[in-house]
PDB file of N, CA and C in Angstrom:
ATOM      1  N   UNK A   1       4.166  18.849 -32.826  1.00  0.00           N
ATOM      2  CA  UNK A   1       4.661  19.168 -31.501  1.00  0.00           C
ATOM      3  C   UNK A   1       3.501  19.297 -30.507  1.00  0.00           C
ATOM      4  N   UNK A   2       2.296  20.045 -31.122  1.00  0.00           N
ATOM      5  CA  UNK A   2       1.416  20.299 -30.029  1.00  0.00           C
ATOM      6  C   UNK A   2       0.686  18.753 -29.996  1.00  0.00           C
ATOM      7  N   UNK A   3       0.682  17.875 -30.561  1.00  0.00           N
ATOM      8  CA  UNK A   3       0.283  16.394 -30.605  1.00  0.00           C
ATOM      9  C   UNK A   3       0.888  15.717 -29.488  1.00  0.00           C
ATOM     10  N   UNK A   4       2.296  15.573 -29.430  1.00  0.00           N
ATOM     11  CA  UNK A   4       2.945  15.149 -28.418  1.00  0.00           C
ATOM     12  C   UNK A   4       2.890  15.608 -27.251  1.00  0.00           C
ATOM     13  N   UNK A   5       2.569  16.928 -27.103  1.00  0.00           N
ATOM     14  CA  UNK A   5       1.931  17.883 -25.956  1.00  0.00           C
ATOM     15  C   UNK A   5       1.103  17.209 -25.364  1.00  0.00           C
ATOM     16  N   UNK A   6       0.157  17.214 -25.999  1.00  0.00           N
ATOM     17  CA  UNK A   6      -1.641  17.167 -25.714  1.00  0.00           C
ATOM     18  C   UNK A   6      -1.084  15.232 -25.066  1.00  0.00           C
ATOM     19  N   UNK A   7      -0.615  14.747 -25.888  1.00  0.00           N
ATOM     20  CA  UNK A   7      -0.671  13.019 -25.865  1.00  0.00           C
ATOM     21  C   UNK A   7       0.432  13.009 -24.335  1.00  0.00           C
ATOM     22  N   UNK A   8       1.160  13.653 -23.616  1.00  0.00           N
ATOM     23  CA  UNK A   8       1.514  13.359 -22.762  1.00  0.00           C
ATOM     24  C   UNK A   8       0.857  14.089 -21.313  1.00  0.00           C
ATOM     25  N   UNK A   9       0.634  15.127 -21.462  1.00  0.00           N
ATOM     26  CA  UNK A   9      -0.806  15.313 -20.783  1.00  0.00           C
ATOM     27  C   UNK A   9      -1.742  14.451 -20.346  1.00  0.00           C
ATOM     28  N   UNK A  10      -2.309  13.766 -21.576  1.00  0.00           N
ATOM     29  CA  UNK A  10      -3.282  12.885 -21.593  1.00  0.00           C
ATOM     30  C   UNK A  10      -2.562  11.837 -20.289  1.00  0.00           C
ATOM     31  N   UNK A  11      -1.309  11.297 -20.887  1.00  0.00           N
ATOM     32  CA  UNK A  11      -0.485   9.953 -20.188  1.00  0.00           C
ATOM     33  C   UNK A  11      -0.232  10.320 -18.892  1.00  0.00           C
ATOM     34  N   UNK A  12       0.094  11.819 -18.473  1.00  0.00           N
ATOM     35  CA  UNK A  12       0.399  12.299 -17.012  1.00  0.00           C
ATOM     36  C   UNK A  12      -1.182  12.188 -16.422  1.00  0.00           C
ATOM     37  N   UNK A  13      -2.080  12.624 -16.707  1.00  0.00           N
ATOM     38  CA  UNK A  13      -3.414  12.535 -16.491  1.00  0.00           C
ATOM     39  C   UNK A  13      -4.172  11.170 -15.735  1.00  0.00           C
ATOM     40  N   UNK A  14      -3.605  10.555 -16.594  1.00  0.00           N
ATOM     41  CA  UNK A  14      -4.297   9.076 -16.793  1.00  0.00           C
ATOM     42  C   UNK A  14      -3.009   8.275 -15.487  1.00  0.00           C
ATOM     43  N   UNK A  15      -1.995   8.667 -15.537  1.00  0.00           N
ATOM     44  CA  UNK A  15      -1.191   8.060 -14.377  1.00  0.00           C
ATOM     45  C   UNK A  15      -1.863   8.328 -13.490  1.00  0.00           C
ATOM     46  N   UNK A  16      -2.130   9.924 -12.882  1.00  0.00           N
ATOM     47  CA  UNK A  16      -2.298  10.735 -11.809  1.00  0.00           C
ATOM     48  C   UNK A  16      -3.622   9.403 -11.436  1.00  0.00           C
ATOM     49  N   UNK A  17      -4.680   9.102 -11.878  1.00  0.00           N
ATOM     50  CA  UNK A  17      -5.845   8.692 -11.752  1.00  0.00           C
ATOM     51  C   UNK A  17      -5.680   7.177 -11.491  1.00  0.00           C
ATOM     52  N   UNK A  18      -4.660   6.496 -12.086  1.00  0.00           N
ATOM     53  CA  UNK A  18      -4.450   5.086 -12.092  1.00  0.00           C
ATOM     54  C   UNK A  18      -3.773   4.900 -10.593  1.00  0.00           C
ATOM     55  N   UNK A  19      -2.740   5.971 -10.119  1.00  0.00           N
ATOM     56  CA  UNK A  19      -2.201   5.955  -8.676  1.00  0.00           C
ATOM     57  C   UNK A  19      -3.106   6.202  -7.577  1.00  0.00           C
ATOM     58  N   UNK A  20      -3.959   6.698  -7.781  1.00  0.00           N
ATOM     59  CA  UNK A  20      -4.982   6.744  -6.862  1.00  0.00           C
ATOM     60  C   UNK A  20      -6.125   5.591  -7.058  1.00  0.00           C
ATOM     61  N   UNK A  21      -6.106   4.540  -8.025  1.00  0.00           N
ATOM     62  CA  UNK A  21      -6.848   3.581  -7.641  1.00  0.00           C
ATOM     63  C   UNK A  21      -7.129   2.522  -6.492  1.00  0.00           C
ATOM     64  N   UNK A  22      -6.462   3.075  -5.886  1.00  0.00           N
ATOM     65  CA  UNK A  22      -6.272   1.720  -4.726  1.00  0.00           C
ATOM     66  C   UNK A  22      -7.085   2.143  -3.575  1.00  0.00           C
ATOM     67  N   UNK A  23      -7.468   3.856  -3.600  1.00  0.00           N
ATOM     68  CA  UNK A  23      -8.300   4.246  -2.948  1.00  0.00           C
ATOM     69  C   UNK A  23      -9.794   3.028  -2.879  1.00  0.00           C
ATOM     70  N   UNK A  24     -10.171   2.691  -3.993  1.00  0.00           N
ATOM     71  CA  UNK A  24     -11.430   2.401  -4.737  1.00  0.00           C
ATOM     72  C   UNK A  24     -11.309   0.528  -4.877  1.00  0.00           C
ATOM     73  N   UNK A  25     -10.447   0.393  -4.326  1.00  0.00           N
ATOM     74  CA  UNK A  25      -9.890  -1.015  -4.432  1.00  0.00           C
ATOM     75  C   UNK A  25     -10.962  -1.846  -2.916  1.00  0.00           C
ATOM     76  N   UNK A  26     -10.355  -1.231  -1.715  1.00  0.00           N
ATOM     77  CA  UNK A  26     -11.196  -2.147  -0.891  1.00  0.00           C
ATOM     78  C   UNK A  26     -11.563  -1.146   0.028  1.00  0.00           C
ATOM     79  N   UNK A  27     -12.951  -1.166   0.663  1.00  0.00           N
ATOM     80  CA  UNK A  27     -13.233  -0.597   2.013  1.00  0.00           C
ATOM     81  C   UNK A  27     -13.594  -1.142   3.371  1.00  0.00           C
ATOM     82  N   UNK A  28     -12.822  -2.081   3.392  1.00  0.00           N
ATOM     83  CA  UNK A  28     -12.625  -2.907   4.964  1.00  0.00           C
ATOM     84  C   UNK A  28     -12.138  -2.349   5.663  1.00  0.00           C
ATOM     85  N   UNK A  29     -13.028  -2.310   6.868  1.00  0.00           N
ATOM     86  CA  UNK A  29     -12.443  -1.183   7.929  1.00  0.00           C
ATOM     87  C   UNK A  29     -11.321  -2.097   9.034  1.00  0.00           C
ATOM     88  N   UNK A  30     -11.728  -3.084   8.484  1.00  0.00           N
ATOM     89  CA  UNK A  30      -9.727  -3.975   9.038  1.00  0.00           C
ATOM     90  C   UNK A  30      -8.775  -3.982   8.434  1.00  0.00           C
ATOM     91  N   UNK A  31      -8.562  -3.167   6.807  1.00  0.00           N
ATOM     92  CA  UNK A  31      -8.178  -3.194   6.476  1.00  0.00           C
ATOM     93  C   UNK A  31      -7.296  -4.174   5.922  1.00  0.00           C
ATOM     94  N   UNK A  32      -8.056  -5.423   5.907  1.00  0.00           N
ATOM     95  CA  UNK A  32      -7.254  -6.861   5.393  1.00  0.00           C
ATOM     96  C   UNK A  32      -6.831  -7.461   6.907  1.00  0.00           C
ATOM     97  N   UNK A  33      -6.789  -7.061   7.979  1.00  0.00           N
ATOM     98  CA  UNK A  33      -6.228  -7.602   8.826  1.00  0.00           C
ATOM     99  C   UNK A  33      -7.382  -8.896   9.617  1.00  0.00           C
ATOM    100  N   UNK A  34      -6.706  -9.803   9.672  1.00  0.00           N
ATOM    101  CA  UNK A  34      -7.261 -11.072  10.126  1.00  0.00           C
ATOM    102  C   UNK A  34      -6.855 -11.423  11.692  1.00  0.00           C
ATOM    103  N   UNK A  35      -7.687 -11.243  12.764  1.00  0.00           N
ATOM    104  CA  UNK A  35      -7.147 -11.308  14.443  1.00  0.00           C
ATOM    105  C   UNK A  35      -7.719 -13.095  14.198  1.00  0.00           C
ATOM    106  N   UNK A  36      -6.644 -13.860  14.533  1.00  0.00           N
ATOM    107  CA  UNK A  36      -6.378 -15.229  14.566  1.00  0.00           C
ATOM    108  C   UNK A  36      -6.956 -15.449  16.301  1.00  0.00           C
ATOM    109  N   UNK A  37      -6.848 -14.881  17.036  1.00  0.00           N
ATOM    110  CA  UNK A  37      -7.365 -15.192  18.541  1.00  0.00           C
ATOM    111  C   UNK A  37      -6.368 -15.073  19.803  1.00  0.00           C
ATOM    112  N   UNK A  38      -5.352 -15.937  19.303  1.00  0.00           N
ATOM    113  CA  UNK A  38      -4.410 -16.272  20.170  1.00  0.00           C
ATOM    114  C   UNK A  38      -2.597 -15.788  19.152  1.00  0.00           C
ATOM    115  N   UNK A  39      -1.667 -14.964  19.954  1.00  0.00           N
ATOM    116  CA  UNK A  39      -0.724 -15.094  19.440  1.00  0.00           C
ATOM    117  C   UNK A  39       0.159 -16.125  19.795  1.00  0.00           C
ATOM    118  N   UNK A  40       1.451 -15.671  19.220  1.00  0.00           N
ATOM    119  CA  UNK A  40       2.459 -16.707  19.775  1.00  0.00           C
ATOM    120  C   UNK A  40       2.801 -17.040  20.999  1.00  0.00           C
ATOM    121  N   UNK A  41       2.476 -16.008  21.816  1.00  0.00           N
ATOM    122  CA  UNK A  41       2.529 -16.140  23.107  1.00  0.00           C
ATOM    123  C   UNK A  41       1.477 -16.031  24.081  1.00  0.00           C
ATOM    124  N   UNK A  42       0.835 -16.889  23.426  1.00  0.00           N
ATOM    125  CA  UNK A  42      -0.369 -17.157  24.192  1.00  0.00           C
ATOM    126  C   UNK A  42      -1.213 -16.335  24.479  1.00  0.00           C
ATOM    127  N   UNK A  43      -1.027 -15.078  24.515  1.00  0.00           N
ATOM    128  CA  UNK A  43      -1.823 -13.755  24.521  1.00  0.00           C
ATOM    129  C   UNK A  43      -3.358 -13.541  23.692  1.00  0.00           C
ATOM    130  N   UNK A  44      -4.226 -13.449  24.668  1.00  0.00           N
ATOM    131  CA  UNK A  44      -5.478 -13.568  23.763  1.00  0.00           C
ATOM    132  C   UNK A  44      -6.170 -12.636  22.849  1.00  0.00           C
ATOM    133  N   UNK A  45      -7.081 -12.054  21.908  1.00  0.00           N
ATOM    134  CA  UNK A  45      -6.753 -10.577  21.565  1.00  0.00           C
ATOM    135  C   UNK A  45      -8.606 -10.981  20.522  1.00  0.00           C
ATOM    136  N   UNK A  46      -9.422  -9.863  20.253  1.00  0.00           N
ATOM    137  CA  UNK A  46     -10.441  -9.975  19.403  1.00  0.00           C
ATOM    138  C   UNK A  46     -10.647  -8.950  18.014  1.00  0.00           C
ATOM    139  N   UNK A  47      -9.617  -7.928  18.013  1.00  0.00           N
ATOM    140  CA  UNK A  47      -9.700  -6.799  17.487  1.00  0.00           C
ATOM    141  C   UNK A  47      -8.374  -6.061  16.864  1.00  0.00           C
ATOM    142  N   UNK A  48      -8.413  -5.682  16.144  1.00  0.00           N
ATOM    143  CA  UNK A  48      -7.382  -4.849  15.690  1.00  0.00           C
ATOM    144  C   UNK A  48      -7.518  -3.482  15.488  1.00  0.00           C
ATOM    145  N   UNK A  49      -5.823  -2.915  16.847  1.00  0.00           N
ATOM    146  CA  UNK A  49      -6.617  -1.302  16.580  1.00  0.00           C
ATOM    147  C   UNK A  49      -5.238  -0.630  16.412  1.00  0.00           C
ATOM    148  N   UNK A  50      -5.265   0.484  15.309  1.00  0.00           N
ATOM    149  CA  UNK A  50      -4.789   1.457  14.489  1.00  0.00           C
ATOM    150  C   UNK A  50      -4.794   2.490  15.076  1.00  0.00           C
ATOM    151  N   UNK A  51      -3.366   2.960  15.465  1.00  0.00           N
ATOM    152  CA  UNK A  51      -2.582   4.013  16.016  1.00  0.00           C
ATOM    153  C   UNK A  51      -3.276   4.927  15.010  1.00  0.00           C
ATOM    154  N   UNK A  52      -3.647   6.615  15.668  1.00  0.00           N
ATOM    155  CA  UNK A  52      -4.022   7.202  15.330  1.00  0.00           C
ATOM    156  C   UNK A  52      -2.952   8.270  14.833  1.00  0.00           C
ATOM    157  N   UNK A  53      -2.343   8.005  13.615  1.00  0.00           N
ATOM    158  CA  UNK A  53      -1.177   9.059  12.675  1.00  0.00           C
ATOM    159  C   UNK A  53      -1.851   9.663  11.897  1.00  0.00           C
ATOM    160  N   UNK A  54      -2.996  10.287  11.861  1.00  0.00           N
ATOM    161  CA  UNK A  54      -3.568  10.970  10.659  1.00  0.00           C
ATOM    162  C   UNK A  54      -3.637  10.290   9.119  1.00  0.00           C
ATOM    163  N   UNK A  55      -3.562   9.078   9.183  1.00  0.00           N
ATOM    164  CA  UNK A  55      -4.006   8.423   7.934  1.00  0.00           C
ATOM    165  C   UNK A  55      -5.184   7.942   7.882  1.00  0.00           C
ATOM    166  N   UNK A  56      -5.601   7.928   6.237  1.00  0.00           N
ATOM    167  CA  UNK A  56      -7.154   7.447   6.265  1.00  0.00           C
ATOM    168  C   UNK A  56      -6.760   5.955   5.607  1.00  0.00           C
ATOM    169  N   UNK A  57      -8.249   5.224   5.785  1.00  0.00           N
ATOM    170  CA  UNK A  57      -8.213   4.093   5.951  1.00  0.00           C
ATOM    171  C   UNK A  57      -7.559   3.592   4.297  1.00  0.00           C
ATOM    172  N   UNK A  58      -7.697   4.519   3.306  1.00  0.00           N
ATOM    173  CA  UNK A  58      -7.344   4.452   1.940  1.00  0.00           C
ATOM    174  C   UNK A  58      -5.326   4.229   2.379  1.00  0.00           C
ATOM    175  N   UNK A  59      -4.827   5.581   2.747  1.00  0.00           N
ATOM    176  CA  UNK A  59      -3.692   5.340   2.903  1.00  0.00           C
ATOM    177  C   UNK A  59      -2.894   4.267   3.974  1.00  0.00           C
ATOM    178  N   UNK A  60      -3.037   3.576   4.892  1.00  0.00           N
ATOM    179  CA  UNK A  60      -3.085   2.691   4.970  1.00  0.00           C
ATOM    180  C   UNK A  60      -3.052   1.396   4.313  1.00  0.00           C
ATOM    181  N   UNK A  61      -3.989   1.021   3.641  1.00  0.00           N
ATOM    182  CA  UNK A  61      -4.304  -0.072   3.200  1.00  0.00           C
ATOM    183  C   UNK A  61      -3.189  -0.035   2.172  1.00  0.00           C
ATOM    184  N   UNK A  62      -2.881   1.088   1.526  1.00  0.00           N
ATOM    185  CA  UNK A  62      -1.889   1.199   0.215  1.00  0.00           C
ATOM    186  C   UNK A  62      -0.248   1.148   0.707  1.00  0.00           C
ATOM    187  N   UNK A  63      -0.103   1.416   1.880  1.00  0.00           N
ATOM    188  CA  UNK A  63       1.308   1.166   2.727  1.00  0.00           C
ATOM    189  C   UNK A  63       1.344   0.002   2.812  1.00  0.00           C
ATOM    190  N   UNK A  64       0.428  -1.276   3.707  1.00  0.00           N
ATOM    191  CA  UNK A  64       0.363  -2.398   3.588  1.00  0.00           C
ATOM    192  C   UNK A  64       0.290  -3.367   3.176  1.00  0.00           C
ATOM    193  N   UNK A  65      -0.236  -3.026   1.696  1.00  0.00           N
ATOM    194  CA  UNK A  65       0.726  -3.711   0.344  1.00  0.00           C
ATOM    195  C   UNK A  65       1.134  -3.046  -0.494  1.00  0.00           C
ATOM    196  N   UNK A  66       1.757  -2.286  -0.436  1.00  0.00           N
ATOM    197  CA  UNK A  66       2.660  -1.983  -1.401  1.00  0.00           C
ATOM    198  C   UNK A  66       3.972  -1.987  -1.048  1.00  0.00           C
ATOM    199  N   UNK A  67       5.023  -2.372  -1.991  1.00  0.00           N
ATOM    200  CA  UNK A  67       6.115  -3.013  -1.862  1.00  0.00           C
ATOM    201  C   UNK A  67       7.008  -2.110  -1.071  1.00  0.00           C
ATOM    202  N   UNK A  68       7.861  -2.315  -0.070  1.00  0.00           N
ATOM    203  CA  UNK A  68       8.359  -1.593   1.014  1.00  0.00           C
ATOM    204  C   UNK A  68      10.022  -1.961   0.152  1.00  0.00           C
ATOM    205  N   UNK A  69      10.613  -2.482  -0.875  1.00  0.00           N
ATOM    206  CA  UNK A  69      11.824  -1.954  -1.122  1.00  0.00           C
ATOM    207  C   UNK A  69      12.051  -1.982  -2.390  1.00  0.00           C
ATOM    208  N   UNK A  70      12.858  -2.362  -2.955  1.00  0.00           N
ATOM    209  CA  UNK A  70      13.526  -2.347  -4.329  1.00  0.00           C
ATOM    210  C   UNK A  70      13.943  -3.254  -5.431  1.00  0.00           C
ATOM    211  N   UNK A  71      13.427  -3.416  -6.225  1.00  0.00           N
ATOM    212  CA  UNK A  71      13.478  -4.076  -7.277  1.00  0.00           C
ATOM    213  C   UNK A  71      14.333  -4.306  -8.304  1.00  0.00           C
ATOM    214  N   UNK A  72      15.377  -3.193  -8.152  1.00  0.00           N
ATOM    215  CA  UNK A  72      16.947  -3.071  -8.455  1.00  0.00           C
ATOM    216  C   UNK A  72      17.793  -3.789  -8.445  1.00  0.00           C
ATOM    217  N   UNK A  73      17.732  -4.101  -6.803  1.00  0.00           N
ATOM    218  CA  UNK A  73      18.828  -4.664  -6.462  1.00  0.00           C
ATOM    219  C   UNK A  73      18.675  -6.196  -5.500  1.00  0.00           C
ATOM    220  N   UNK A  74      18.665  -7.049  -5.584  1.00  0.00           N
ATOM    221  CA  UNK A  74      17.891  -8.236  -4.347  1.00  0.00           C
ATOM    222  C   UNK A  74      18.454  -8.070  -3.571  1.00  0.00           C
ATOM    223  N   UNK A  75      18.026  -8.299  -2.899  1.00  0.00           N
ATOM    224  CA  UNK A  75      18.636  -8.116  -1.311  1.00  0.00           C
ATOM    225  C   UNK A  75      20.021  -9.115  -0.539  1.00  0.00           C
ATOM    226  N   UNK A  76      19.829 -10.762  -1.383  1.00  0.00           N
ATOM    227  CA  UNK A  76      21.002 -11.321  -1.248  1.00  0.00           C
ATOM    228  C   UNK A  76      22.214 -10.382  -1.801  1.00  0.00           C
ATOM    229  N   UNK A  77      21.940  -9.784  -2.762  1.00  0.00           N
ATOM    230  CA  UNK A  77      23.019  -8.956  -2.961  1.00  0.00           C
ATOM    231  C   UNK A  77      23.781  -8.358  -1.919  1.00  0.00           C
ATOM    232  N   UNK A  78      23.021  -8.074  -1.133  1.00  0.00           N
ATOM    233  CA  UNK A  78      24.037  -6.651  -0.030  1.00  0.00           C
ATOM    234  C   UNK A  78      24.149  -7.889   1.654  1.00  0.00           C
ATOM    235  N   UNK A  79      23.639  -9.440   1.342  1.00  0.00           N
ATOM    236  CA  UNK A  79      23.336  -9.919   2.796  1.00  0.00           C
ATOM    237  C   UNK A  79      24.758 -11.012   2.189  1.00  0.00           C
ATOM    238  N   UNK A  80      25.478 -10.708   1.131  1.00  0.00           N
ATOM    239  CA  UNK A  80      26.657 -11.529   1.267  1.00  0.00           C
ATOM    240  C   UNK A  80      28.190 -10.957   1.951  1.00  0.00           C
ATOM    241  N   UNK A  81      28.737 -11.817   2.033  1.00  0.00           N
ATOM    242  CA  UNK A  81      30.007 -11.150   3.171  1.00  0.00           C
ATOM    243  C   UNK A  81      31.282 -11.719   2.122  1.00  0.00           C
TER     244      UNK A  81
END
């Protein structure tokens, strides 16, 4: 019993540390973002700038790829009539 203890500990442990890897993943202060020059509307632009919500550049970057829905269910599922 105290084996299975100790061994899921270990596994909660080792999650806790694996979810926070993405911290350690990239430190681009564009955070992946690529300014192309010109948008669609002709609008000219050199820079990309980040509303100031109290996130650090770690959390961020981990919102912006990481998957924003669900894997459950596809989405054609709920877009049929």
């Amino acid at each position: 019993m105290i084996l299975i203890f100790i061994g899921l500990m270990f596994a909660w442990i080792i999650a806790g540390v694996a979810s926070r890897m993405y911290e350690f993943r990239d430190n681009d202060s564009n955070r992946g973002a690529v300014t192309q020059g010109v948008d669609k509307f002709g609008s000219r632009f050199s820079q990309t700038v980040y509303l100031s919500q109290g996130w650090s550049q770690a959390d961020s970057l981990w919102f912006y790829t990481v998957t924003q829905g669900s894997n459950l269910l596809p989405y054609s599922f709920f877009s049929r009539a």
